[in-house]
C-alpha atoms as a PDB file:
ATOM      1  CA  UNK A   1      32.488  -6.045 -32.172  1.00  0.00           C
ATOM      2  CA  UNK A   2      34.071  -3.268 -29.738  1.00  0.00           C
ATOM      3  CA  UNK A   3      30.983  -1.157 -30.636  1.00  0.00           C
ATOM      4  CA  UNK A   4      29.180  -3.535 -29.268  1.00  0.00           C
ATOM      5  CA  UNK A   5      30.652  -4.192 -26.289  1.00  0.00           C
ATOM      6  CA  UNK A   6      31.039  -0.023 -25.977  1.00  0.00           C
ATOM      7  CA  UNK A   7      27.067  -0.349 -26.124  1.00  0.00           C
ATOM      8  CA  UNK A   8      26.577  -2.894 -23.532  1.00  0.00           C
ATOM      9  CA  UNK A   9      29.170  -1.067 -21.592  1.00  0.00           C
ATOM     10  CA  UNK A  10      27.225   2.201 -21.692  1.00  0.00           C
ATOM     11  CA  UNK A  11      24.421   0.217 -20.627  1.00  0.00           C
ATOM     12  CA  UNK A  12      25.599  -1.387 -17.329  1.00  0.00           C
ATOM     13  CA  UNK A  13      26.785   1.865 -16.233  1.00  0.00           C
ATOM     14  CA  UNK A  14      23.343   3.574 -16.912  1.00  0.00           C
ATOM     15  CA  UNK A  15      21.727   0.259 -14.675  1.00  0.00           C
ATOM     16  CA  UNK A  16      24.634   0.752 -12.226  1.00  0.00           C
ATOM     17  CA  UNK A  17      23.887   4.447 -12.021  1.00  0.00           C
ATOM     18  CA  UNK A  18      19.907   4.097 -11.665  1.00  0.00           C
ATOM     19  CA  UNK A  19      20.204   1.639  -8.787  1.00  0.00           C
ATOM     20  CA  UNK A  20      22.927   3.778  -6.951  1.00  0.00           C
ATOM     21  CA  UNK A  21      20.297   6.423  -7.547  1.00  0.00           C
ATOM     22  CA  UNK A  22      17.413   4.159  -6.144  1.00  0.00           C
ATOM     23  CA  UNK A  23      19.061   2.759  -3.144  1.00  0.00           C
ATOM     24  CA  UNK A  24      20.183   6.285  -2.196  1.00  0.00           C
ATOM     25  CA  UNK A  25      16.832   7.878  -2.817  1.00  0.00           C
ATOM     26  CA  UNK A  26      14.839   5.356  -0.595  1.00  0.00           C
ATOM     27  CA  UNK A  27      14.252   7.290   2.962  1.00  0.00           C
ATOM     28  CA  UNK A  28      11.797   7.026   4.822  1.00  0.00           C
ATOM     29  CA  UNK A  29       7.871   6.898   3.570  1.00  0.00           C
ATOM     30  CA  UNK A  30       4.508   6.671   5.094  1.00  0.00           C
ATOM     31  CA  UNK A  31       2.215   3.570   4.537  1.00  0.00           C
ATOM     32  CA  UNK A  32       2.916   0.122   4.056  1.00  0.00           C
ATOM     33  CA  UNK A  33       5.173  -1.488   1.673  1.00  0.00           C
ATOM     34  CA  UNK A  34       4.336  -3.683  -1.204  1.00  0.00           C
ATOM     35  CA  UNK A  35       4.392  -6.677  -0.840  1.00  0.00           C
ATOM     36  CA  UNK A  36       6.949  -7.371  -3.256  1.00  0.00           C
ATOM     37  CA  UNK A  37       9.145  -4.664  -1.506  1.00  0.00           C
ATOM     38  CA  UNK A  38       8.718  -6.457   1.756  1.00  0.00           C
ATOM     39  CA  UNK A  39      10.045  -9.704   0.532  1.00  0.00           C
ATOM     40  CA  UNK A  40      12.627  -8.273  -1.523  1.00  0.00           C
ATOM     41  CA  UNK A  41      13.610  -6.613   1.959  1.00  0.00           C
ATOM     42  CA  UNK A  42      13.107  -9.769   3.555  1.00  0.00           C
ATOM     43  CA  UNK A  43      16.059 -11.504   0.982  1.00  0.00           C
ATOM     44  CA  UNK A  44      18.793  -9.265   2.037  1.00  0.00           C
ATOM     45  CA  UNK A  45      18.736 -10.538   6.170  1.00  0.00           C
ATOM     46  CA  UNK A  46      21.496 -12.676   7.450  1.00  0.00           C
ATOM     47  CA  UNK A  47      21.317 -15.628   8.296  1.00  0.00           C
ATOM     48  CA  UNK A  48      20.841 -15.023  11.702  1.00  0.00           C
ATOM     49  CA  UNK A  49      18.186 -12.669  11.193  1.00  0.00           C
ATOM     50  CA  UNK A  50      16.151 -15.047   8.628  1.00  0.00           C
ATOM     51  CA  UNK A  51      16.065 -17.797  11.239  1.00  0.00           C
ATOM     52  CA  UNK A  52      14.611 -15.578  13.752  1.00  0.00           C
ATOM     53  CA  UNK A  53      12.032 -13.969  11.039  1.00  0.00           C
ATOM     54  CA  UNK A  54      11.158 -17.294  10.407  1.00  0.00           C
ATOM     55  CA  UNK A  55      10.717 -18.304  13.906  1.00  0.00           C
ATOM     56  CA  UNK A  56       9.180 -15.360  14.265  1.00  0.00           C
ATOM     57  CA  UNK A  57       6.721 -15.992  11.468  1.00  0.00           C
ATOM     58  CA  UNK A  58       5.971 -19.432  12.569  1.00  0.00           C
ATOM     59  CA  UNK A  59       4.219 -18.043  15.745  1.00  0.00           C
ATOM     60  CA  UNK A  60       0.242 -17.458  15.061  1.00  0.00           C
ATOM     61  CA  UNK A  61      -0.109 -13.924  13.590  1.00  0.00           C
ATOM     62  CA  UNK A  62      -0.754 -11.031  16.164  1.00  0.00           C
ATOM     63  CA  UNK A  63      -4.679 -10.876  15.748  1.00  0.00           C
ATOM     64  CA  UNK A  64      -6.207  -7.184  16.013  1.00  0.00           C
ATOM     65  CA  UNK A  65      -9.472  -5.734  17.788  1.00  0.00           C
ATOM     66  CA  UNK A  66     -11.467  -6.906  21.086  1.00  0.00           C
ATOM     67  CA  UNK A  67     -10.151 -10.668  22.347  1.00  0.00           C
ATOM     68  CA  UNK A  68     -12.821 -12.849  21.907  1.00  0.00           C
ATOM     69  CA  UNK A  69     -15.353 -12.922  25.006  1.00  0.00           C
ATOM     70  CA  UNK A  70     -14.474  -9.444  26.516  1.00  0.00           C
ATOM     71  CA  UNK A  71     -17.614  -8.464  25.630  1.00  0.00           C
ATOM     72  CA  UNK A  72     -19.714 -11.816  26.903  1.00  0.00           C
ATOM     73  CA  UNK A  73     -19.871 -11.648  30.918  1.00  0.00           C
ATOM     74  CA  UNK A  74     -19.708 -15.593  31.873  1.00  0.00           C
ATOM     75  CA  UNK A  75     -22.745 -16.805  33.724  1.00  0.00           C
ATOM     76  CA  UNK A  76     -21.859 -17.115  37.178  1.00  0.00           C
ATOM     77  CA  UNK A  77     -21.012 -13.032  37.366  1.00  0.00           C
ATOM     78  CA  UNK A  78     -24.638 -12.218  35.122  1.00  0.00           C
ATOM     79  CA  UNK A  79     -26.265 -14.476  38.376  1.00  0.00           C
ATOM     80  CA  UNK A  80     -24.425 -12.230  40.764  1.00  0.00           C
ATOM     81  CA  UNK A  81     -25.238  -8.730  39.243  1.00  0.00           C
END
């Protein structure tokens, strides 16, 4: 029995020691994030933060590229020209 708990001792440590070694070794990296990363990221806000990502996240999502109609000149200014 104590060499089993000896084992699963030796164990924790080794998990405690690789996620020390993760969450120190995470700096800064080009690209985007996984998904999964992001809402594993997203998990550790405060409450005060989640309500305003979710807020936040509630609005439309910011849409990319030319508004719609900047290209089409409306009819009265095509008469004009």
């Amino acid at each position: 029995m104590l060499a089993e708990l000896r084992l699963e001792r030796e164990q924790v440590e080794e998990a405690i020691l690789t996620l020390e070694r993760l969450a120190r070794g995470r700096g800064r990296r080009r690209g985007r994030p996984p998904s999964w990363l992001k809402d594993a990221a997203a998990g550790t806000l405060t409450f005060e933060e989640d309500s305003q990502a979710v807020s936040a996240n509630s609005v439309e999502p910011k849409r990319r590229g030319r508004p719609p109609g900047s290209k089409v000149k409306p009819a009265a200014q095509a008469a004009e020209a």
